[in-house]
N, C-alpha and C. Protein backbone atom coordinates (compact mmCIF):
# COMPACT_ATOMS: atom_id res chain seq x y z
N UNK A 1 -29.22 20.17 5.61
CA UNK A 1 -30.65 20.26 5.42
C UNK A 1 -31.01 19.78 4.01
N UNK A 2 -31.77 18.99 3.72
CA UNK A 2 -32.57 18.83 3.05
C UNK A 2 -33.53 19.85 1.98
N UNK A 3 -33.24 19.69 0.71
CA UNK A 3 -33.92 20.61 -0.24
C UNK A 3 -35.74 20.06 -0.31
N UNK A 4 -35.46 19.22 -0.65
CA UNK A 4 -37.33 18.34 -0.54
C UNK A 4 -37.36 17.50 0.31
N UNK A 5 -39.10 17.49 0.15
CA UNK A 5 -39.65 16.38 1.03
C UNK A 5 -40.62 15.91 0.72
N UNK A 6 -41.34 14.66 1.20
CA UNK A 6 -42.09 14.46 0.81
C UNK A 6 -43.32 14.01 1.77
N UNK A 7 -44.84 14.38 1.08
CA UNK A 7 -45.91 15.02 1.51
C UNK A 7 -47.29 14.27 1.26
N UNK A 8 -47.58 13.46 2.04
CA UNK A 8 -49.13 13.30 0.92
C UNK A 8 -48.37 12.38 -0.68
N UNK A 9 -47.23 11.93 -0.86
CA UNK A 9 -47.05 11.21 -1.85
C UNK A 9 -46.68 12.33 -2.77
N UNK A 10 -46.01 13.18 -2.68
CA UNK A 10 -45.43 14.52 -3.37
C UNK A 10 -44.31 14.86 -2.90
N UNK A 11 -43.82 15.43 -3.82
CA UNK A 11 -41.95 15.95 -3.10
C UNK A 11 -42.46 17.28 -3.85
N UNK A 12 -42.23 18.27 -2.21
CA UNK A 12 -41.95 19.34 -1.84
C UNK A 12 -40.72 19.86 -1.30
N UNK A 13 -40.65 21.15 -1.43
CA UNK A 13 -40.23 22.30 -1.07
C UNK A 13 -40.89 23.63 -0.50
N UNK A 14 -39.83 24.32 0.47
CA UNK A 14 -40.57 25.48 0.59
C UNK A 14 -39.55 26.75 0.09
N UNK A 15 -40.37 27.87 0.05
CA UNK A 15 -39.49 29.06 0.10
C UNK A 15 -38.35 28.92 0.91
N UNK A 16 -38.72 28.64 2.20
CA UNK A 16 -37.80 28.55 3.25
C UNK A 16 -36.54 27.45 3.34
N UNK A 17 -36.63 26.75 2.46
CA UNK A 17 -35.44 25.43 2.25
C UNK A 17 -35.01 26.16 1.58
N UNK A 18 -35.47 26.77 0.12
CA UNK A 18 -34.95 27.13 -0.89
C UNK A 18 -33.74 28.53 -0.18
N UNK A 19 -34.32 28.98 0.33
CA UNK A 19 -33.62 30.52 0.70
C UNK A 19 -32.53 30.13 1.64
N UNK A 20 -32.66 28.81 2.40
CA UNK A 20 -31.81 28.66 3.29
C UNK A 20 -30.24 27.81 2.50
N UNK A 21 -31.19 26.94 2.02
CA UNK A 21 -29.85 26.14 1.12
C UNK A 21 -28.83 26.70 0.20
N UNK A 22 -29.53 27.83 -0.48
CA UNK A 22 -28.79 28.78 -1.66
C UNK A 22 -28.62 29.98 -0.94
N UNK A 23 -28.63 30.12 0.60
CA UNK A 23 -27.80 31.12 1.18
C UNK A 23 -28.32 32.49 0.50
N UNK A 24 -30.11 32.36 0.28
CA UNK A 24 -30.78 33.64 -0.82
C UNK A 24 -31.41 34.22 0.53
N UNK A 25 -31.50 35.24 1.17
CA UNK A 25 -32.41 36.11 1.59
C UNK A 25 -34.25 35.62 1.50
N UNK A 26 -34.83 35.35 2.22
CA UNK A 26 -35.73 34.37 2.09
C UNK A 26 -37.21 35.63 1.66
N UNK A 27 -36.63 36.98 1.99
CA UNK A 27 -38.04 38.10 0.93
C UNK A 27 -37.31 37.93 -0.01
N UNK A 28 -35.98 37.55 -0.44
CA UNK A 28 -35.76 37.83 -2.05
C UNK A 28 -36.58 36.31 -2.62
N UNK A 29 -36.43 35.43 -2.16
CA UNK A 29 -37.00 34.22 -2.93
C UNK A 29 -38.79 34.26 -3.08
N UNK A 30 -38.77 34.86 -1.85
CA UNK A 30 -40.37 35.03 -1.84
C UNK A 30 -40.62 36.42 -2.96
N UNK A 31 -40.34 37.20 -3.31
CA UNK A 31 -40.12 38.17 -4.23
C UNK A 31 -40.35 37.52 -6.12
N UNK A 32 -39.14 36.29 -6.09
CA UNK A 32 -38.88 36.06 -7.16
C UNK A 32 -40.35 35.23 -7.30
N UNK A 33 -40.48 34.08 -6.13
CA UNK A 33 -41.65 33.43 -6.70
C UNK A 33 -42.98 34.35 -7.40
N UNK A 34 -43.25 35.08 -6.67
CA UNK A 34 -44.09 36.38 -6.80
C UNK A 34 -44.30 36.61 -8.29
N UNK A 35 -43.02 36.82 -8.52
CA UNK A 35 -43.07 37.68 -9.96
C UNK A 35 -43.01 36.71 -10.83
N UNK A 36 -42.31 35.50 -10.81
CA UNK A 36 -43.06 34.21 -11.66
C UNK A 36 -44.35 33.83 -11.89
N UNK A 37 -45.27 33.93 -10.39
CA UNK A 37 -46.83 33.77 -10.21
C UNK A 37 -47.55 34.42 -11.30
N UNK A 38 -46.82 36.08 -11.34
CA UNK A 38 -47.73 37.01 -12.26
C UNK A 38 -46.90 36.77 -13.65
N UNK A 39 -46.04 36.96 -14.13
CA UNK A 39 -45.68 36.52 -14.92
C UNK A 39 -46.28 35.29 -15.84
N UNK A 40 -46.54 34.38 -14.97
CA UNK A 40 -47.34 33.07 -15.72
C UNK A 40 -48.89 33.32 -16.49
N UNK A 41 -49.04 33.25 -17.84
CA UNK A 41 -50.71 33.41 -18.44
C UNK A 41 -51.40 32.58 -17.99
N UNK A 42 -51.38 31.11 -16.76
CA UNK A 42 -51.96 30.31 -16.72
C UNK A 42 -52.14 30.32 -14.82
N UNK A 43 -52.83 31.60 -14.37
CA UNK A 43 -52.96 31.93 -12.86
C UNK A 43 -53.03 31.05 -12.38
N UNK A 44 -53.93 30.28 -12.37
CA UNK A 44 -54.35 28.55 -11.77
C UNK A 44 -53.40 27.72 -11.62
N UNK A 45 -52.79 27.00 -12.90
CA UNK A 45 -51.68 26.51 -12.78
C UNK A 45 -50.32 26.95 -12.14
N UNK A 46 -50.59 28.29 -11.54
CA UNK A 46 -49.11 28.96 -11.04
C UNK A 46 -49.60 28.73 -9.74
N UNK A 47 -50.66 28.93 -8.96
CA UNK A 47 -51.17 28.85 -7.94
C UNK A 47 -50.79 27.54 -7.24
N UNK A 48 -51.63 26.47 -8.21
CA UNK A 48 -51.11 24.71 -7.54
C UNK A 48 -49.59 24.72 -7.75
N UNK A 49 -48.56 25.52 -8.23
CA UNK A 49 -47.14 25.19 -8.33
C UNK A 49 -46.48 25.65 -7.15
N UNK A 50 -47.07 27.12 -6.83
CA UNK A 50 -46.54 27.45 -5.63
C UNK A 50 -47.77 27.95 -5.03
N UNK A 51 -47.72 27.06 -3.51
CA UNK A 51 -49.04 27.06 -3.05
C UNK A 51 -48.48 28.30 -1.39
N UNK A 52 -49.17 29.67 -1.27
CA UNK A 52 -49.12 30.18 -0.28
C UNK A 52 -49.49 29.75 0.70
N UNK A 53 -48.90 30.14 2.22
CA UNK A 53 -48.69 29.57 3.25
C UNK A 53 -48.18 30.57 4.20
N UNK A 54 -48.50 30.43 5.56
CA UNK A 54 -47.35 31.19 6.58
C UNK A 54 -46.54 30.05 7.48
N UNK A 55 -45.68 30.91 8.49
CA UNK A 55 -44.75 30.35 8.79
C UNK A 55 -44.49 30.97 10.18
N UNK A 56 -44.16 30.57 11.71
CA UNK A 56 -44.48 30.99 12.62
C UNK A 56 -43.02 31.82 13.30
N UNK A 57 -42.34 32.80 12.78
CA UNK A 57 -40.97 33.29 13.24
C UNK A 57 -39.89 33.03 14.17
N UNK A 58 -39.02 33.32 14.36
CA UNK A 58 -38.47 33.09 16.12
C UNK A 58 -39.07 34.33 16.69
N UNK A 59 -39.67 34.85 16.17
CA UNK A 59 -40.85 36.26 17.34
C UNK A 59 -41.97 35.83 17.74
N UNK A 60 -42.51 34.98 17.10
CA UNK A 60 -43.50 34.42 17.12
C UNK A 60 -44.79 34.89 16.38
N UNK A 61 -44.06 35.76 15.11
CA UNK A 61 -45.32 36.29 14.32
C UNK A 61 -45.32 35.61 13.36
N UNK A 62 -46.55 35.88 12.50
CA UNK A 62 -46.40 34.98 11.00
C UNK A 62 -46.22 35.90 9.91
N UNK A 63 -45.28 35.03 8.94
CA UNK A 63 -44.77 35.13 7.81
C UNK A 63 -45.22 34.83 6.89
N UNK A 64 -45.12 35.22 5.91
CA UNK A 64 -45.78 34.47 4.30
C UNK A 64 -44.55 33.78 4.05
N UNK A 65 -44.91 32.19 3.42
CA UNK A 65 -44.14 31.17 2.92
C UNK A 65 -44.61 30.31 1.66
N UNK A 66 -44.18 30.23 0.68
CA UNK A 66 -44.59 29.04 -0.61
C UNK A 66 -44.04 27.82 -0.13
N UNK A 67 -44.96 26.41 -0.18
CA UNK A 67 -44.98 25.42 -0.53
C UNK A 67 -44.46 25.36 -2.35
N UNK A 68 -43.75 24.57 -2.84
CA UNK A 68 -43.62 24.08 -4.11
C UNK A 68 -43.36 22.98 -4.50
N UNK A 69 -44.62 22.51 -5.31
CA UNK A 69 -44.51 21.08 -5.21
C UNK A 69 -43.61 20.94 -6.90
N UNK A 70 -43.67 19.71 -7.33
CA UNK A 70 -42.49 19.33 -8.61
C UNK A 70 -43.21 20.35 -9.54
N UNK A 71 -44.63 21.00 -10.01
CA UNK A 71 -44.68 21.54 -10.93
C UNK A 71 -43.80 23.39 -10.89
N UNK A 72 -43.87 23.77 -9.50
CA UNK A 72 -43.07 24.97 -9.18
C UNK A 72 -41.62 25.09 -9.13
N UNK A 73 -40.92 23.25 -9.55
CA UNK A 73 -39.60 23.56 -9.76
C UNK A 73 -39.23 23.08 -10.16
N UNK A 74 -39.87 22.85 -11.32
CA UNK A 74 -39.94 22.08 -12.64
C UNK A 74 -39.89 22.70 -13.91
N UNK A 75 -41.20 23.86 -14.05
CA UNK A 75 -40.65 25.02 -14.66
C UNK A 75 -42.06 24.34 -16.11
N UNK A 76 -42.94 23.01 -15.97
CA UNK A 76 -43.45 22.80 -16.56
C UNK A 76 -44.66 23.88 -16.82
N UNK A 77 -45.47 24.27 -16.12
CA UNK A 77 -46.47 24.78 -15.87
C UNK A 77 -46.20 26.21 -16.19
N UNK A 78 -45.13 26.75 -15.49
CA UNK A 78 -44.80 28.38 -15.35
C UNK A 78 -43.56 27.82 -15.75
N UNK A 79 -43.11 28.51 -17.07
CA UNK A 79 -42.36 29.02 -17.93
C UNK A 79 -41.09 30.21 -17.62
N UNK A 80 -41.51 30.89 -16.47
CA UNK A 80 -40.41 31.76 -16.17
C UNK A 80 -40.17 31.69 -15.19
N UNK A 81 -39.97 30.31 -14.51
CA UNK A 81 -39.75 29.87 -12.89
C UNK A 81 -38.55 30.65 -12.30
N UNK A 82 -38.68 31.06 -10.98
CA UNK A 82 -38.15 31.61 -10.07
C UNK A 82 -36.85 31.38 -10.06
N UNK A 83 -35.84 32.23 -10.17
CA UNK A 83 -34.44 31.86 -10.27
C UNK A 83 -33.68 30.53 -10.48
N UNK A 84 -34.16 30.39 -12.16
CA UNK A 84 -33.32 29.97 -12.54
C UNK A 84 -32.21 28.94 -12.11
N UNK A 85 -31.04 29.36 -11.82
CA UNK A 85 -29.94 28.91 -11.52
C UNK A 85 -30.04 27.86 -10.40
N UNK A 86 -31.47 27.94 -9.53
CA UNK A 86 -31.50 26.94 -8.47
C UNK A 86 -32.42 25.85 -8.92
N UNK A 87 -33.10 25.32 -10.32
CA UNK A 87 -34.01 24.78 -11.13
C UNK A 87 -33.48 23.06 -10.74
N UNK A 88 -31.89 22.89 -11.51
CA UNK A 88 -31.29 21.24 -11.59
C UNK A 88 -31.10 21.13 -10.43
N UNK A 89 -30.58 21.66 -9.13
CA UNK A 89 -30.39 21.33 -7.87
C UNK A 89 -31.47 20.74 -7.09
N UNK A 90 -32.83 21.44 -7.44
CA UNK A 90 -34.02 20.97 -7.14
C UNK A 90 -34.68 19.58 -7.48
N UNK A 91 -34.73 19.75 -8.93
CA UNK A 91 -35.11 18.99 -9.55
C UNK A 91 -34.53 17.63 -8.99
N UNK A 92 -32.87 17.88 -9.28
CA UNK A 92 -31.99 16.34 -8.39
C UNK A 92 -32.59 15.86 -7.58
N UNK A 93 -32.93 16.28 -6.44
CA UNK A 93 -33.16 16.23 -5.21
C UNK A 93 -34.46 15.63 -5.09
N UNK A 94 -35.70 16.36 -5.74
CA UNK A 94 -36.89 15.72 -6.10
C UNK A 94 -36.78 13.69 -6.43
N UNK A 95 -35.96 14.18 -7.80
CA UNK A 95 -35.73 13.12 -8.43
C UNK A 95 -35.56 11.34 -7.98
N UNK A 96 -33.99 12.38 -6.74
CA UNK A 96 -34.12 10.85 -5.57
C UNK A 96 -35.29 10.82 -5.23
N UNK A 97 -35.84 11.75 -4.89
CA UNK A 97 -37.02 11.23 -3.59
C UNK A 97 -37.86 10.70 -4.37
N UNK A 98 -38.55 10.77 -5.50
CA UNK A 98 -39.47 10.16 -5.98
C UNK A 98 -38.92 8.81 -6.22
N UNK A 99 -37.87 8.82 -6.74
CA UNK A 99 -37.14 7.04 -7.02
C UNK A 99 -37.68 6.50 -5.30
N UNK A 100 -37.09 6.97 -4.86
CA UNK A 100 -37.22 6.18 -3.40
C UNK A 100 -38.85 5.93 -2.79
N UNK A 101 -39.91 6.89 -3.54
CA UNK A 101 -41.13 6.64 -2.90
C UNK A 101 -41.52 6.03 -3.92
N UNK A 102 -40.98 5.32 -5.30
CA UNK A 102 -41.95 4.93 -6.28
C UNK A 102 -41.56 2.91 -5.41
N UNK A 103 -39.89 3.21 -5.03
CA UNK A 103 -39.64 1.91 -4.64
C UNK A 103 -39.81 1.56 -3.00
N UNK A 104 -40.50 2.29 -2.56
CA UNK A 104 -41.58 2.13 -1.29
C UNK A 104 -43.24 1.50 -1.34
N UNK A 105 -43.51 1.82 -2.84
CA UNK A 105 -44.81 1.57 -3.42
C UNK A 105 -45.20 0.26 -3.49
């Protein structure tokens, strides 16, 4: 699976890639984003980084899910981005994809 994607001319992520790829518990990632959101002095800017969303279960109920586009895992905007340790893996991944949509352009 795939860490990003890309959207509207944006490379995304969701909670749900993120939790699945790093084998994280997907309320713990949704947890961490959380506490980055409040954590950040700049509400607005934490908001467009990780943009809320649901997600339709194998029950068929809905879930809360973050969209995150490059500023939510980037770490530009919000300063105490969401675990850390999964930041360069992201970023990589972004990185191709934007090379590849700048040389689609």
């Amino acid at each position: 699976m795939e860490l990003t994607f890309i959207q509207k001319d944006q490379v995304l992520t969701t909670s749900l890639k993120v939790a699945e790829v790093f084998k994280k518990r997907h309320d713990t990632v949704l947890r961490a984003i959380e506490n980055a959101i409040a954590s950040v002095r700049n509400f607005a800017a934490a908001e467009k980084a990780f943009i809320k969303s649901t997600y339709i279960d194998s029950q068929g109920k809905n879930r809360p899910m973050y969209y995150l586009n490059r500023d939510g895992f980037n770490g530009n905007k919000s300063r105490e981005v969401f675990l850390r340790n999964l930041r360069t893996p992201i970023l990589t991944d972004a990185k191709l994809k934007l090379r590849k949509l700048s040389h689609c352009a």
